[in-house]
Protein backbone atom coordinates (compact mmCIF):
# COMPACT_ATOMS: atom_id res chain seq x y z
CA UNK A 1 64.90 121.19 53.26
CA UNK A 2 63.46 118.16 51.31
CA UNK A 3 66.39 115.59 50.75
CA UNK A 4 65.47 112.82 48.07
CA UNK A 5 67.75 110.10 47.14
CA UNK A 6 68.09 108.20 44.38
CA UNK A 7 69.80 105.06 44.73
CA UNK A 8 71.01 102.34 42.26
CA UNK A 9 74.30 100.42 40.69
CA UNK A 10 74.53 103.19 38.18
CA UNK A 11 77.37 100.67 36.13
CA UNK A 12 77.38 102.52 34.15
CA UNK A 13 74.96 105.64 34.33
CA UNK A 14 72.56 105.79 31.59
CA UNK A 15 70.80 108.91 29.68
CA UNK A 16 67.66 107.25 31.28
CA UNK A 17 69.30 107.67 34.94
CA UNK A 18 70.36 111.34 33.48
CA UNK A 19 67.03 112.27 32.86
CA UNK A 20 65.30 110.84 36.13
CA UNK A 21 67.77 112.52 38.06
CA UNK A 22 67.43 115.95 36.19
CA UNK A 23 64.03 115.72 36.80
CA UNK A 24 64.11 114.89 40.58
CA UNK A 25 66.60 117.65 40.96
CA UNK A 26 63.94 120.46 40.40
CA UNK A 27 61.47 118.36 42.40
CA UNK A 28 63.17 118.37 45.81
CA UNK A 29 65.71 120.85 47.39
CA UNK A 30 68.36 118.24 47.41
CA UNK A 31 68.59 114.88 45.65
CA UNK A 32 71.64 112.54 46.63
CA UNK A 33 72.57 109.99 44.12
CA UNK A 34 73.91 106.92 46.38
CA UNK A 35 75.66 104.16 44.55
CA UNK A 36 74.69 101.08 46.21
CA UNK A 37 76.53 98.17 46.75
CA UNK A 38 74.75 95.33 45.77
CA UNK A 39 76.28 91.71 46.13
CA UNK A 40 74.42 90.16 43.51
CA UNK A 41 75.91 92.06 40.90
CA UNK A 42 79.36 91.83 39.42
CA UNK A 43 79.92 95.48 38.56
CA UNK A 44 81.89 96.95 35.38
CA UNK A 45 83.29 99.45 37.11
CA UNK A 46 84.38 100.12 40.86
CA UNK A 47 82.40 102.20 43.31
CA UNK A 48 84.81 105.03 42.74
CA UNK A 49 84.38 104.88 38.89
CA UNK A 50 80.77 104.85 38.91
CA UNK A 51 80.81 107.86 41.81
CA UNK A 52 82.71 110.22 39.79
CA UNK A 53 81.50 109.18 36.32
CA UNK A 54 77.80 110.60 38.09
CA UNK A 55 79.71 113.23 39.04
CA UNK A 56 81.61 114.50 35.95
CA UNK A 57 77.47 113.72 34.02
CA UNK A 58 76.01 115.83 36.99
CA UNK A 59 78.48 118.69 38.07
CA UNK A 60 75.67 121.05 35.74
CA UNK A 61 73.07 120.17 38.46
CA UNK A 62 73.96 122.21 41.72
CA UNK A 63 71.50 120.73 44.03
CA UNK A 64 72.87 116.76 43.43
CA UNK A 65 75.50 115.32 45.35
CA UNK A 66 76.57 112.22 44.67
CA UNK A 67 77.83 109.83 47.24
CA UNK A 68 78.04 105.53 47.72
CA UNK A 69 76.67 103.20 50.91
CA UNK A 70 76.54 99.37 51.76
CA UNK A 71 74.03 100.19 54.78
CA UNK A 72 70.51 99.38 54.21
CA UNK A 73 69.03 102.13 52.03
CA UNK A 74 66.36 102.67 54.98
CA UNK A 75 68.77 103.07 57.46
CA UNK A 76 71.31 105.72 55.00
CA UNK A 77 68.09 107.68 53.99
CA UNK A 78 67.72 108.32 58.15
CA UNK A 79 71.51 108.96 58.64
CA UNK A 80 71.24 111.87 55.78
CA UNK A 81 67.70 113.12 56.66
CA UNK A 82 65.97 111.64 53.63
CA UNK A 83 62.07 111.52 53.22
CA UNK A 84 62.26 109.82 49.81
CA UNK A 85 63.45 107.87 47.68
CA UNK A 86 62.97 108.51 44.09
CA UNK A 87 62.40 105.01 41.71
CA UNK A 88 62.96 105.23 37.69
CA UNK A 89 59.96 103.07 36.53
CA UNK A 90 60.16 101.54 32.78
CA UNK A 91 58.04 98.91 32.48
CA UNK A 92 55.67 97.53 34.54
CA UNK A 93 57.75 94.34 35.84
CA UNK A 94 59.78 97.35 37.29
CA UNK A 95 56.46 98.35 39.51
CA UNK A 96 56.24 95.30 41.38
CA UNK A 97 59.79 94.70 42.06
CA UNK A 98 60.15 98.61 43.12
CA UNK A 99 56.42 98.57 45.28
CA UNK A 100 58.09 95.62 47.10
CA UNK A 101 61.09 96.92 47.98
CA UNK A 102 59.15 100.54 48.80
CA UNK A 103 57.08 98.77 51.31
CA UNK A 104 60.02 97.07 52.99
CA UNK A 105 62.07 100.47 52.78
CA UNK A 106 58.47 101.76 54.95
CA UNK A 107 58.39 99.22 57.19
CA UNK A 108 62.07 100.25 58.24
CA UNK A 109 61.46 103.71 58.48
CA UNK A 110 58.27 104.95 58.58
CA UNK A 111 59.03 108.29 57.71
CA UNK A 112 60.22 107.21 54.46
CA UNK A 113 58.21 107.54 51.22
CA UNK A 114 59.32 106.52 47.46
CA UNK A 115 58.19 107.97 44.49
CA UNK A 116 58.19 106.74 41.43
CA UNK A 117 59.02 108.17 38.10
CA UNK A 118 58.48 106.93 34.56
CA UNK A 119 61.25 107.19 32.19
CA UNK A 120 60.60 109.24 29.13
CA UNK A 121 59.42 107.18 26.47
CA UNK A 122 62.83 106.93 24.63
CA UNK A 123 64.50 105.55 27.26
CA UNK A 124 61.70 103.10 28.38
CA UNK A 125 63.64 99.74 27.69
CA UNK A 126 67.21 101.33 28.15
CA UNK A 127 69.12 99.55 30.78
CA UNK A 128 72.87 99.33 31.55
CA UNK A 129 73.05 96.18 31.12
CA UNK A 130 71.64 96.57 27.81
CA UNK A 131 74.12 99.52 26.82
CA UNK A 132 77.25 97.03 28.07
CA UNK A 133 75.83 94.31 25.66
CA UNK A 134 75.36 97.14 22.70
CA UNK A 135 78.53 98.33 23.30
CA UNK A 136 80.15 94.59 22.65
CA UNK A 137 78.64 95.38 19.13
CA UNK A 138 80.40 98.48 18.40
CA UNK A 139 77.43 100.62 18.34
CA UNK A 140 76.79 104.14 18.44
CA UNK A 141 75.98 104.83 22.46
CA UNK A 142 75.33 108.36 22.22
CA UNK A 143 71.82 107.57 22.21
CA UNK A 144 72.32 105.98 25.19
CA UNK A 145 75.14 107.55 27.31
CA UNK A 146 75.81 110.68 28.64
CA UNK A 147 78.72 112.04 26.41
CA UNK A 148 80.76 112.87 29.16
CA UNK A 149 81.59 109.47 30.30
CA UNK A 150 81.18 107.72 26.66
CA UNK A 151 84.65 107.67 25.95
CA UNK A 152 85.38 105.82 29.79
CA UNK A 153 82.83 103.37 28.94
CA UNK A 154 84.49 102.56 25.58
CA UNK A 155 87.68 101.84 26.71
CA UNK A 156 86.28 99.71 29.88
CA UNK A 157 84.56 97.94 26.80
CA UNK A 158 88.20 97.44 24.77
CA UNK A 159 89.87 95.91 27.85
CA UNK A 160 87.57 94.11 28.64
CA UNK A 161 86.70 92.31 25.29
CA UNK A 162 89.56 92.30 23.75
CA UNK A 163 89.22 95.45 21.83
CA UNK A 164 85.66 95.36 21.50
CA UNK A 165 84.98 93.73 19.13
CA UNK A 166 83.25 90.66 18.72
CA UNK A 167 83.18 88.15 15.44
């Protein structure tokens, strides 16, 4: 069985995230969407949120499970029996950051490849971060949310700005 993961902060999961992960899912028998805990960031949302908001975008998918790790992702790919790691690729600034961090990943365990998928062109400069600063704005996110968890986001958004809206 071919296990893939596809790692990232997911805060929150985009449609661009949807559609590389729909698209890895009928590449590889398995693909394991690991939130990663990354120190650098200051999340919106918890781990928890941001597992089970994949979840409820993903529970159409039977071959993606959806799970969360602080280890190194070389070392959680070899604990699950992972050969790759699947990359979302939107511009090319993303290439050289990514074919760094592939080569590292490599060099930690040599049985472990990444591949690299371009978004489709609409979602090409979609990024969370992005969609949190839209969302300030009161715009339409359907465009750039899964429904399912549009809702979740908004009211994050509300709480967190003071209703959302900014003057």
């Amino acid at each position: 069985m071919k296990i893939a993961i596809y790692p990232g902060s997911f805060d929150p999961v985009t449609s661009g995230h949807l559609n590389i992960i729909r698209r890895a899912a009928e590449i590889f028998d398995k693909l394991v969407i690991c939130v990663m805990v990354n120190a650098g960031k200051n999340p919106m949302f918890t781990l928890q949120e941001r597992v089970e908001m994949i979840r409820k975008v993903t529970a159409d998918i039977p071959n993606v499970e959806v799970d969360c790790s602080d280890q190194l992702l070389a070392e959680y790919a070899k604990d699950i029996g992972s050969c790759v790691i699947v990359k979302g690729l939107r511009a090319g600034s993303d290439f050289e950051n990514e074919f760094q961090m592939a080569l590292v990943n490599r060099k930690l365990n040599p049985d472990l490849d990444t591949m690299f998928l371009s978004a489709d062109q609409q979602y090409m400069s979609l990024s969370s971060s992005m969609v949190k600063e839209l969302a300030t704005y009161n715009v339409d996110l359907s465009d750039f949310l899964p429904a399912q968890i549009i809702a979740d986001f908004k009211n994050r958004i509300a709480t967190t700005h003071q209703g959302g809206n900014r003057k």
